[in-house]
Protein backbone atom coordinates (compact mmCIF):
# COMPACT_ATOMS: atom_id res chain seq x y z
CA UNK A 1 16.12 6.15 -22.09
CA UNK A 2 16.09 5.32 -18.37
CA UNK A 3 13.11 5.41 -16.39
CA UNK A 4 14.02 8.12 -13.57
CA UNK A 5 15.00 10.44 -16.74
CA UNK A 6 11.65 9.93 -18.63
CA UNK A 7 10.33 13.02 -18.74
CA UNK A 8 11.94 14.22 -21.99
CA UNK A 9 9.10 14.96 -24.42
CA UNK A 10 6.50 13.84 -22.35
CA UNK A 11 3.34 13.94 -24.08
CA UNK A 12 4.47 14.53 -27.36
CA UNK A 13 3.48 13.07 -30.69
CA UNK A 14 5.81 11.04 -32.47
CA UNK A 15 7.96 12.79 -34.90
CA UNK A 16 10.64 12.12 -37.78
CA UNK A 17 13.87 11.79 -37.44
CA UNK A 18 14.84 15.74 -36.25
CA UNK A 19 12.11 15.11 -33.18
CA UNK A 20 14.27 11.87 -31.81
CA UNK A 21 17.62 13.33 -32.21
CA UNK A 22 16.03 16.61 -30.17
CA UNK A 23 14.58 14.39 -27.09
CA UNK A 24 17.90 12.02 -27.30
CA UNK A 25 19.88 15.55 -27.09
CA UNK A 26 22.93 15.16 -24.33
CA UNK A 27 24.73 17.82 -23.05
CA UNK A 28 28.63 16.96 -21.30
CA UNK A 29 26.91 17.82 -17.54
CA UNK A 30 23.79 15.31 -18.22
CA UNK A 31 25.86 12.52 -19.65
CA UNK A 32 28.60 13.28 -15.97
CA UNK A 33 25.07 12.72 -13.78
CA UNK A 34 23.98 10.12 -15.58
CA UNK A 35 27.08 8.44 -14.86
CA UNK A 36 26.77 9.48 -11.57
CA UNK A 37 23.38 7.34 -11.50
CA UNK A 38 25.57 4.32 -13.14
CA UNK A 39 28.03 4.20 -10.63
CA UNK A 40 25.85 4.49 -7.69
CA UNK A 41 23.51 1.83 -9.38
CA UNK A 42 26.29 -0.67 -9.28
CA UNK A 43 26.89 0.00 -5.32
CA UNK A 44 23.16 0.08 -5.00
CA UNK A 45 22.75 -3.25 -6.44
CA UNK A 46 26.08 -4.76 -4.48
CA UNK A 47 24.55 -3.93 -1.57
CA UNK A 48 21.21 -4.99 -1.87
CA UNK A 49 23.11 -8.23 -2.86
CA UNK A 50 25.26 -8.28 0.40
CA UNK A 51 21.68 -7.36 2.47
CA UNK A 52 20.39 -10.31 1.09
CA UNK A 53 22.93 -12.74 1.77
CA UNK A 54 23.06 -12.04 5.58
CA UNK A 55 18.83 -12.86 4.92
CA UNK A 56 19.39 -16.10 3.91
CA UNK A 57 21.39 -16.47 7.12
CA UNK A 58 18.75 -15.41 9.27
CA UNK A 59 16.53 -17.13 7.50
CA UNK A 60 18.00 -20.29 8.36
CA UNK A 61 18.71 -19.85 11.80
CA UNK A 62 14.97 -18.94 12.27
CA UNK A 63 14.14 -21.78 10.72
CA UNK A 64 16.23 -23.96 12.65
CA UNK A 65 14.77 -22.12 16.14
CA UNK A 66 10.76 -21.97 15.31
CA UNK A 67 10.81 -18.27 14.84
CA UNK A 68 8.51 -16.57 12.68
CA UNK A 69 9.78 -15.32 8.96
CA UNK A 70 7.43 -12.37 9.28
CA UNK A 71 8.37 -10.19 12.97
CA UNK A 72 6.09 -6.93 12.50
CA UNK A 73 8.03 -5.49 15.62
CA UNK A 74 11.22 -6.16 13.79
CA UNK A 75 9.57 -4.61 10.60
CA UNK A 76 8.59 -1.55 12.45
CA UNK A 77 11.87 -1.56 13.88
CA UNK A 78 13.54 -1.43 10.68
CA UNK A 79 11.22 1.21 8.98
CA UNK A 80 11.73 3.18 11.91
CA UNK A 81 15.45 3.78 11.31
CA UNK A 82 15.43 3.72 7.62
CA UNK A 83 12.54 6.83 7.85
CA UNK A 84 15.12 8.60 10.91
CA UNK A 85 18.08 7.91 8.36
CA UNK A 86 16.81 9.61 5.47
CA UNK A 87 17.60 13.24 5.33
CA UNK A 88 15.66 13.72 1.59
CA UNK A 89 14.97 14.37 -0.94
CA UNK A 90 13.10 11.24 -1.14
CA UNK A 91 9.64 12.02 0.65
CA UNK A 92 9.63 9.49 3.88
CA UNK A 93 7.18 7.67 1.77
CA UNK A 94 9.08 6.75 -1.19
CA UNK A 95 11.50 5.03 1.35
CA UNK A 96 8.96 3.19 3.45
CA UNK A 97 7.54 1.32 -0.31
CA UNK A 98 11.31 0.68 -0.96
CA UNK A 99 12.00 -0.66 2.27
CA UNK A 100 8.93 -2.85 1.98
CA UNK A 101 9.15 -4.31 -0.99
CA UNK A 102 12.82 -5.18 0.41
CA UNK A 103 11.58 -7.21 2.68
CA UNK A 104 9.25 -8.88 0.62
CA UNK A 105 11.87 -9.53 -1.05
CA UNK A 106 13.78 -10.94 1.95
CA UNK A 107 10.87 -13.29 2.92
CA UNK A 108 10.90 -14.96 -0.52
CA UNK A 109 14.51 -16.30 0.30
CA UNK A 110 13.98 -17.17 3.81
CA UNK A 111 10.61 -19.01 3.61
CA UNK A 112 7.94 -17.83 0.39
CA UNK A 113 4.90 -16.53 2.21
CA UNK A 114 1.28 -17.60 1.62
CA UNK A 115 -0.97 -14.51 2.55
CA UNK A 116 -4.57 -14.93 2.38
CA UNK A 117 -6.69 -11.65 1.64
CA UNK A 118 -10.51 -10.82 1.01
CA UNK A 119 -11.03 -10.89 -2.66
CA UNK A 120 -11.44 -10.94 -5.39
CA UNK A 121 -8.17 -10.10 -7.01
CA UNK A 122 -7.92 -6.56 -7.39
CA UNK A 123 -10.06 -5.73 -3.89
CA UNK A 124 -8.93 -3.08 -1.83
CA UNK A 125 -7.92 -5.98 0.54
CA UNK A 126 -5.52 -7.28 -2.07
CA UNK A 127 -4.25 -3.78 -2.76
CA UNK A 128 -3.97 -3.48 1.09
CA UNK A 129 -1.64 -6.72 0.51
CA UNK A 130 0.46 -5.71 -1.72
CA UNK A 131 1.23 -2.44 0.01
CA UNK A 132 1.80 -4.37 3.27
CA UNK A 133 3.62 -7.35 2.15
CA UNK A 134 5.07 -6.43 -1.03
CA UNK A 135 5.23 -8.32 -4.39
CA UNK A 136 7.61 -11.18 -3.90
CA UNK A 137 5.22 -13.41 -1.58
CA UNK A 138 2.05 -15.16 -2.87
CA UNK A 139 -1.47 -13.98 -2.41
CA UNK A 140 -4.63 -16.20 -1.92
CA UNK A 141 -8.37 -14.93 -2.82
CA UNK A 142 -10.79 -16.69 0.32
CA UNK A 143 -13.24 -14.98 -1.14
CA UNK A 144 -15.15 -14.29 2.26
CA UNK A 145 -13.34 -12.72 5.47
CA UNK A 146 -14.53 -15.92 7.20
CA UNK A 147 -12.38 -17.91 4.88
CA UNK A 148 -9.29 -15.71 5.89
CA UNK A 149 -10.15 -16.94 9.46
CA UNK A 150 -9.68 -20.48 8.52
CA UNK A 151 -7.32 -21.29 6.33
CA UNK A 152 -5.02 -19.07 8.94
CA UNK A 153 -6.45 -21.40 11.57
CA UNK A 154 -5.71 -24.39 9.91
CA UNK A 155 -2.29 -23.01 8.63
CA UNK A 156 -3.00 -23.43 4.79
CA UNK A 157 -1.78 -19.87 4.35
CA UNK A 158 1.07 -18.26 6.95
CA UNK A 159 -1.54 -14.67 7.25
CA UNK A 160 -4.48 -13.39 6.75
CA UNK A 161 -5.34 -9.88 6.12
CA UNK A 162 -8.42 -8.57 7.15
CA UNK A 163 -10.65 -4.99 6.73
CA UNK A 164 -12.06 -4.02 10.70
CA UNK A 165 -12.87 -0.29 10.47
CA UNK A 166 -13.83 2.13 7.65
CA UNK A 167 -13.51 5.93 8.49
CA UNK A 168 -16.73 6.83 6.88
CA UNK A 169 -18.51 3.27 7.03
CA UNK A 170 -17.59 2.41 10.97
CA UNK A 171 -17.02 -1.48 11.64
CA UNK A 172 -16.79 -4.13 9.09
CA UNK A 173 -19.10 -6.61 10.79
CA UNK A 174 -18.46 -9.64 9.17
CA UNK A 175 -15.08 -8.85 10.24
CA UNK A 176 -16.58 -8.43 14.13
CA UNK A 177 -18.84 -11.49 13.64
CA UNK A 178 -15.63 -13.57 12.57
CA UNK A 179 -13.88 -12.68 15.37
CA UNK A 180 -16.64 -13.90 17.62
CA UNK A 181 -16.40 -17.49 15.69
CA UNK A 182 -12.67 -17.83 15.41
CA UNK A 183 -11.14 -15.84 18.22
CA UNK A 184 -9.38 -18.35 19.75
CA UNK A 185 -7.92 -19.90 16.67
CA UNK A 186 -5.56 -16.84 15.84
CA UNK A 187 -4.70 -14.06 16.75
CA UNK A 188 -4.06 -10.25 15.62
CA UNK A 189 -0.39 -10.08 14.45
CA UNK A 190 -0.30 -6.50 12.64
CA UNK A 191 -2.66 -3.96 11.15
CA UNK A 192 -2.30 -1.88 8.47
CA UNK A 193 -4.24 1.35 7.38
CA UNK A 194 -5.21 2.30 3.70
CA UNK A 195 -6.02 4.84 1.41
CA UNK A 196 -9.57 4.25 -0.32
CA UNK A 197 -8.36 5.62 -3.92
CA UNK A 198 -11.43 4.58 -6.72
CA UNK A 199 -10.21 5.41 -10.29
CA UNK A 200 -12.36 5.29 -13.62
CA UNK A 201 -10.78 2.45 -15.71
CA UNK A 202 -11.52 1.90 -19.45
CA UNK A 203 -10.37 1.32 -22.48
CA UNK A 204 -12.16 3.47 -24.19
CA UNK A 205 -11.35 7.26 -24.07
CA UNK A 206 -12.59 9.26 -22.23
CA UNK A 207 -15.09 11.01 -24.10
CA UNK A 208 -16.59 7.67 -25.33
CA UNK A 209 -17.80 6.44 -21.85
CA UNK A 210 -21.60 6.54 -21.48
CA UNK A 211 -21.41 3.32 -19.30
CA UNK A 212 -19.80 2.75 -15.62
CA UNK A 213 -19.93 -0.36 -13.81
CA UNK A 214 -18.92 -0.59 -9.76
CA UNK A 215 -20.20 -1.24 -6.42
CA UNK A 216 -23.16 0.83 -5.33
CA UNK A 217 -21.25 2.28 -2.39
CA UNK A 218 -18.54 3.52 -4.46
CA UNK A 219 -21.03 5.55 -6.95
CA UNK A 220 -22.46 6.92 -3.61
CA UNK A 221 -18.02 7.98 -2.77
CA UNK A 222 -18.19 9.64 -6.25
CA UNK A 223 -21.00 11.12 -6.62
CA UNK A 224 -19.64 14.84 -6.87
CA UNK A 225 -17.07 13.79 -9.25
CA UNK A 226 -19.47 11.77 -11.75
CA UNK A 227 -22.38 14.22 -11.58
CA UNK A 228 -19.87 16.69 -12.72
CA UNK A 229 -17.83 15.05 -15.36
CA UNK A 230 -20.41 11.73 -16.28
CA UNK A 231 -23.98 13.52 -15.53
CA UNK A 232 -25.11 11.43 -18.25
CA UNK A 233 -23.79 8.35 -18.22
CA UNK A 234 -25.52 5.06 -17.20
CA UNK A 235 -24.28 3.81 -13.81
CA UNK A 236 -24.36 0.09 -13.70
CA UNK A 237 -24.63 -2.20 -10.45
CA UNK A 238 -22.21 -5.00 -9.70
CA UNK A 239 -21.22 -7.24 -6.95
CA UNK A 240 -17.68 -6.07 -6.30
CA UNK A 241 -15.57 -3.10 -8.04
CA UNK A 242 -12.87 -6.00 -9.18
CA UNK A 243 -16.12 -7.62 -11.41
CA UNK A 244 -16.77 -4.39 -12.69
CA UNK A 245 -13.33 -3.68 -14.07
CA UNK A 246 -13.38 -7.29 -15.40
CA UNK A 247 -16.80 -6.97 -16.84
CA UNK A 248 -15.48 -3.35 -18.38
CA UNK A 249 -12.59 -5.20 -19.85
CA UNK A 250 -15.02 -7.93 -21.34
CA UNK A 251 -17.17 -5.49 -22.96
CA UNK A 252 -14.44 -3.54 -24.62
CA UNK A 253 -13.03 -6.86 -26.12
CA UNK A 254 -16.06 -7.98 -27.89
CA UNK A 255 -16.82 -4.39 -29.14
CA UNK A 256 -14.80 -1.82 -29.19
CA UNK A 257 -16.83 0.68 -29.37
CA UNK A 258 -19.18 -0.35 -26.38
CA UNK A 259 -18.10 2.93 -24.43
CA UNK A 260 -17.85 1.05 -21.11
CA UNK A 261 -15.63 1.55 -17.99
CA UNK A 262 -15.68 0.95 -14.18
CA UNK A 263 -14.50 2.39 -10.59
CA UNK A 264 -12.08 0.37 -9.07
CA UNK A 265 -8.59 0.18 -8.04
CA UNK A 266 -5.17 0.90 -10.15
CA UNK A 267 -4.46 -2.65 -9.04
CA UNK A 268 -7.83 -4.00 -10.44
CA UNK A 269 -7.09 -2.11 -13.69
CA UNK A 270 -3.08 -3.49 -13.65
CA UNK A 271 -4.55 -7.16 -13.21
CA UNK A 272 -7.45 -7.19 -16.09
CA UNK A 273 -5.46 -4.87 -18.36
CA UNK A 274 -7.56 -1.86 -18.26
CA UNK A 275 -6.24 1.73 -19.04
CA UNK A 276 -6.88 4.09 -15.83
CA UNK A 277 -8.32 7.24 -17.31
CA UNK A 278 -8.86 9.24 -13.80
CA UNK A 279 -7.59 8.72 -10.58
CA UNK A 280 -8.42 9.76 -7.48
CA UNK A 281 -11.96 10.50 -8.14
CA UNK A 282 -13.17 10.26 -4.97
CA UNK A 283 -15.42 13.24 -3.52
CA UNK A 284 -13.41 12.33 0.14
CA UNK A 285 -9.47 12.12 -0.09
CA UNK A 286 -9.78 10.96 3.35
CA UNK A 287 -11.47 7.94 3.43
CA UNK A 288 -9.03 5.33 5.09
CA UNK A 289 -9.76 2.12 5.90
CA UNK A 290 -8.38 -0.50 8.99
CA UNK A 291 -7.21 -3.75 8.48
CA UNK A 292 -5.54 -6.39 10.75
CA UNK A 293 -3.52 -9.00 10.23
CA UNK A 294 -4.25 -12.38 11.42
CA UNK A 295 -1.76 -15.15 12.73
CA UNK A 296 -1.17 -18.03 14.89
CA UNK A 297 1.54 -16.49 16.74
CA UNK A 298 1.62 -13.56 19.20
CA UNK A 299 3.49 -10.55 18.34
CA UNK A 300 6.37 -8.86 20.60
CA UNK A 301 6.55 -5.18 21.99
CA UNK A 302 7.47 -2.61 20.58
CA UNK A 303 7.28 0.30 22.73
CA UNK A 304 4.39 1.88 20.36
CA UNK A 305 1.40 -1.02 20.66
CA UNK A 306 -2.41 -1.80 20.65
CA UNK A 307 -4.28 -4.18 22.01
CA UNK A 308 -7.74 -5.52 21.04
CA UNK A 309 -10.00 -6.94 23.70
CA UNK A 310 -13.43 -8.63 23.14
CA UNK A 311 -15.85 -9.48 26.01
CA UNK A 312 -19.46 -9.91 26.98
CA UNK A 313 -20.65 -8.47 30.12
CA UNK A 314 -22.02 -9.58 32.68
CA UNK A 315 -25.74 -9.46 33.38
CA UNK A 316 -25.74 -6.87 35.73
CA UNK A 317 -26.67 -3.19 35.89
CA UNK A 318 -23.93 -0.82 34.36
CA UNK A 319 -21.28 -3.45 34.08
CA UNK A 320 -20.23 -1.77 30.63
CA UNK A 321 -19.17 1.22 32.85
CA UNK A 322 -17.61 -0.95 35.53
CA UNK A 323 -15.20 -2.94 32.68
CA UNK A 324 -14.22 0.83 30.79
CA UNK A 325 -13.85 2.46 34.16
CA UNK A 326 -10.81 -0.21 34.98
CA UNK A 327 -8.80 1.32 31.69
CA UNK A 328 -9.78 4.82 33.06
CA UNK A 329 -8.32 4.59 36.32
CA UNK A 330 -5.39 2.51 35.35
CA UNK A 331 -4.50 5.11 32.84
CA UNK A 332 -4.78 3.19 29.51
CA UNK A 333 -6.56 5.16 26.40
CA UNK A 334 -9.33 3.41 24.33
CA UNK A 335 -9.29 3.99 20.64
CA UNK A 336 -12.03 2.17 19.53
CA UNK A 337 -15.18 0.78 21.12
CA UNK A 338 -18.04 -1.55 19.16
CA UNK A 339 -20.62 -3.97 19.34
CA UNK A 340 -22.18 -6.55 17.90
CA UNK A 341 -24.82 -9.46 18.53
CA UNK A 342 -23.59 -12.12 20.80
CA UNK A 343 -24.90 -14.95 18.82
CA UNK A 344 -25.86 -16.38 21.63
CA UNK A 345 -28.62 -15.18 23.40
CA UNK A 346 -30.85 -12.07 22.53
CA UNK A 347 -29.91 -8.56 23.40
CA UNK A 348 -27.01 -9.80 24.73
CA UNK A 349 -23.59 -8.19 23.07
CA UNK A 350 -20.13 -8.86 22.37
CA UNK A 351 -18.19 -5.46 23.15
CA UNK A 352 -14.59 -5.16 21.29
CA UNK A 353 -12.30 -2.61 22.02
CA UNK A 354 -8.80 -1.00 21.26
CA UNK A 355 -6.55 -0.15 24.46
CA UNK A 356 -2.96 1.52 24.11
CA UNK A 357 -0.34 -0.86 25.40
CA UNK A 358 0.88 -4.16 24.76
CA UNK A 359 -0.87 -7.43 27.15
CA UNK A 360 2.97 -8.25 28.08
CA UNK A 361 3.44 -4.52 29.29
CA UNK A 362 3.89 -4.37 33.19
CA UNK A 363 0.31 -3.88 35.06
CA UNK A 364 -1.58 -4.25 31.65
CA UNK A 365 -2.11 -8.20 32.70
CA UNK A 366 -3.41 -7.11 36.06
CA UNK A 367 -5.76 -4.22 33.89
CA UNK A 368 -7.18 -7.39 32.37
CA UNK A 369 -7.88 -9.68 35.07
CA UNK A 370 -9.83 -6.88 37.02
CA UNK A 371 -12.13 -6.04 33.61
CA UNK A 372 -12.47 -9.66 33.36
CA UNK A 373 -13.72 -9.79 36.56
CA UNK A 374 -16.92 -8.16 35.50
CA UNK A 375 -17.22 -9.82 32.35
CA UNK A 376 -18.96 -12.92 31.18
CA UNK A 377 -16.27 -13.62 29.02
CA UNK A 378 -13.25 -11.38 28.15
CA UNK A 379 -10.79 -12.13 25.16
CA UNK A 380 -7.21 -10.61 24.18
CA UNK A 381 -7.39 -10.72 20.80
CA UNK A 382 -4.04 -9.86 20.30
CA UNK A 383 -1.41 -7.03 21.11
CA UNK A 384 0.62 -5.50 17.79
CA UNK A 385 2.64 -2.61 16.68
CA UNK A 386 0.41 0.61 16.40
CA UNK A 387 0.20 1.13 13.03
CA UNK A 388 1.33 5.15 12.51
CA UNK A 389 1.19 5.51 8.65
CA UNK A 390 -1.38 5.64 6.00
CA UNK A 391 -0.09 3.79 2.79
């Protein structure tokens, strides 16, 4: 039976012989759409075929010129149009994780992809990714978001993916700190903005689970949920919510009875082969996290951009105000403002913010220069395409 048609008998036992034939029961107008599906299948797939022939094309001419394989103004471009396109029934996102993993797809025949991530596997940074990137490129654990910072520095992996901003936890500020060490070794190519979903994984059922292993911070997101439905079961420390699915998977695999389980991602339970048993157990659906992808190029326009600035100011009273007030009166909007230690000398601060506009826009250079003017030191991070969807 296909896959878009299982539904048939879902949830239902196993029967003899008179239970198959019912759920393999065809009637003339289900076998005409189902040959509908066929036939559009085979165009689908001639298609994709032609799409991807014209990539290899563009793939070599970029490769031939020095352009980048991965252009996120062409990508927003592209996801742009196929979202205006679609008229339904598909739900706009259904088409954007088509259209992504399309051209994840596409890089793997112009030039495989090396993107470096937070880990371990199974993070929220790696599910971040996937959802960004797609399947078809390759993924690297750095293990610490100063590692990201490197290896995209020294080129041993084409991007980096980075979290910046939680919507319940503010700045990540190893993430700040890093870009106080490495800011002039790449820049900020893309971001991307995520759903924080925590799941309880096990595979055990669900009735059997008296212990649950994850981060700290995510038994503080689910309280509500596990008070209600878990009041007694032990909650169990560890040092990442990927370990604790792992460490849930060990447990049930030298006893099988061990009643163990863990809060992490579905990716995290795809990756150590652990059963999902709950999703979306989170007491706060909307808890989104920021994060940024890091090149060594520049990105282009797109009409729809952010730029993030760092700087120091200088010592002098309210030069702070004097730096925001030149965004004010040019017109440009601030996002996002933070702070964090210079490293340099004490109580002096490294100030990062988010301005609307591109650095290549007309007067935003000039809107620069005159902050700069009142800064110690002032930094363009980088400019990048606004990013304008949760996935």
């Amino acid at each position: 039976m296909r896959d878009d048609e299982n539904t048939s008998g879902a949830g239902k036992p196993a029967g003899g012989p008179a239970d198959g034939a019912q759920s393999e029961q065809q009637t003339p107008e289900l076998e005409a759409l189902r040959d509908r599906i066929d036939r559009i299948d085979e165009k689908l797939v001639e298609l994709l075929n032609e799409r991807a022939q014209v990539v290899v094309d563009v793939g070599a001419l970029k490769r031939d010129s020095g352009i980048p394989i991965y252009a996120p103004h062409r990508e927003a471009a592209v996801l742009r149009k196929a979202l205006d396109r679609s008229k339904g029934p598909l739900p706009g996102r259904a088409i954007e994780g088509v259209y992504r993993e399309l051209m994840s797809g596409s890089f793997a025949i112009e030039q495989p992809l090396r993107i470096g991530y937070l880990g371990p596997p199974g993070s929220h940074s790696h599910a971040a990714a996937v959802a960004q990137f797609g399947s078809s490129v390759s993924f690297e654990d750095l293990h610490e978001i100063s590692g990201v910072f490197t290896e995209v520095g020294r080129g041993h992996v084409d991007y980096g993916l980075i979290p910046i901003e939680n919507s319940t936890g503010g700045g990540i500020v190893e993430a700040l700190d890093a870009f106080r060490d490495y800011a002039k070794d790449v820049s900020i190519y893309a971001e991307v903005q995520l759903t924080i979903r925590h799941a309880l994984l096990s595979n055990s059922q669900p009735s059997e689970v008296q212990k649950i292993f994850s981060k700290p911070e995510i038994f503080g997101q689910c309280r509500n949920w596990l008070s209600t439905q878990y009041p007694k079961a032990e909650l169990i420390p560890a040092a990442s919510s990927s370990r604790a699915v792992k460490m849930a998977a060990d447990a049930h695999e030298e006893d099988a009875k061990s009643g163990v389980a863990a809060i992490g991602s579905a990716l995290a339970g795809q990756l150590y082969g652990v059963n999902e048993l709950f999703g979306d157990i989170e007491d706060n659906p909307n808890n989104i996290t920021r994060f940024l992808v890091i090149a060594k190029q520049a990105a282009r326009p797109t009409g729809d951009d952010k730029t993030s600035i760092m700087f120091t100011t200088a010592d002098k009273p309210g030069a702070l105000v004097s730096v925001l007030s030149v965004f004010d009166r040019a017109g440009i909007n601030l996002t996002h403002i933070d702070k964090r230690p210079s490293g340099r000398e004490n109580w002096q601060y490294s100030f990062f913010i988010d301005a609307q506009g591109h650095k290549d826009d007309d007067g935003f250079a000039f809107v620069v220069r005159e902050a700069a003017a009142h800064c110690k030191e002032l930094i363009v991070l980088g400019s990048y395409p606004r990013s304008s969807r949760i996935l």
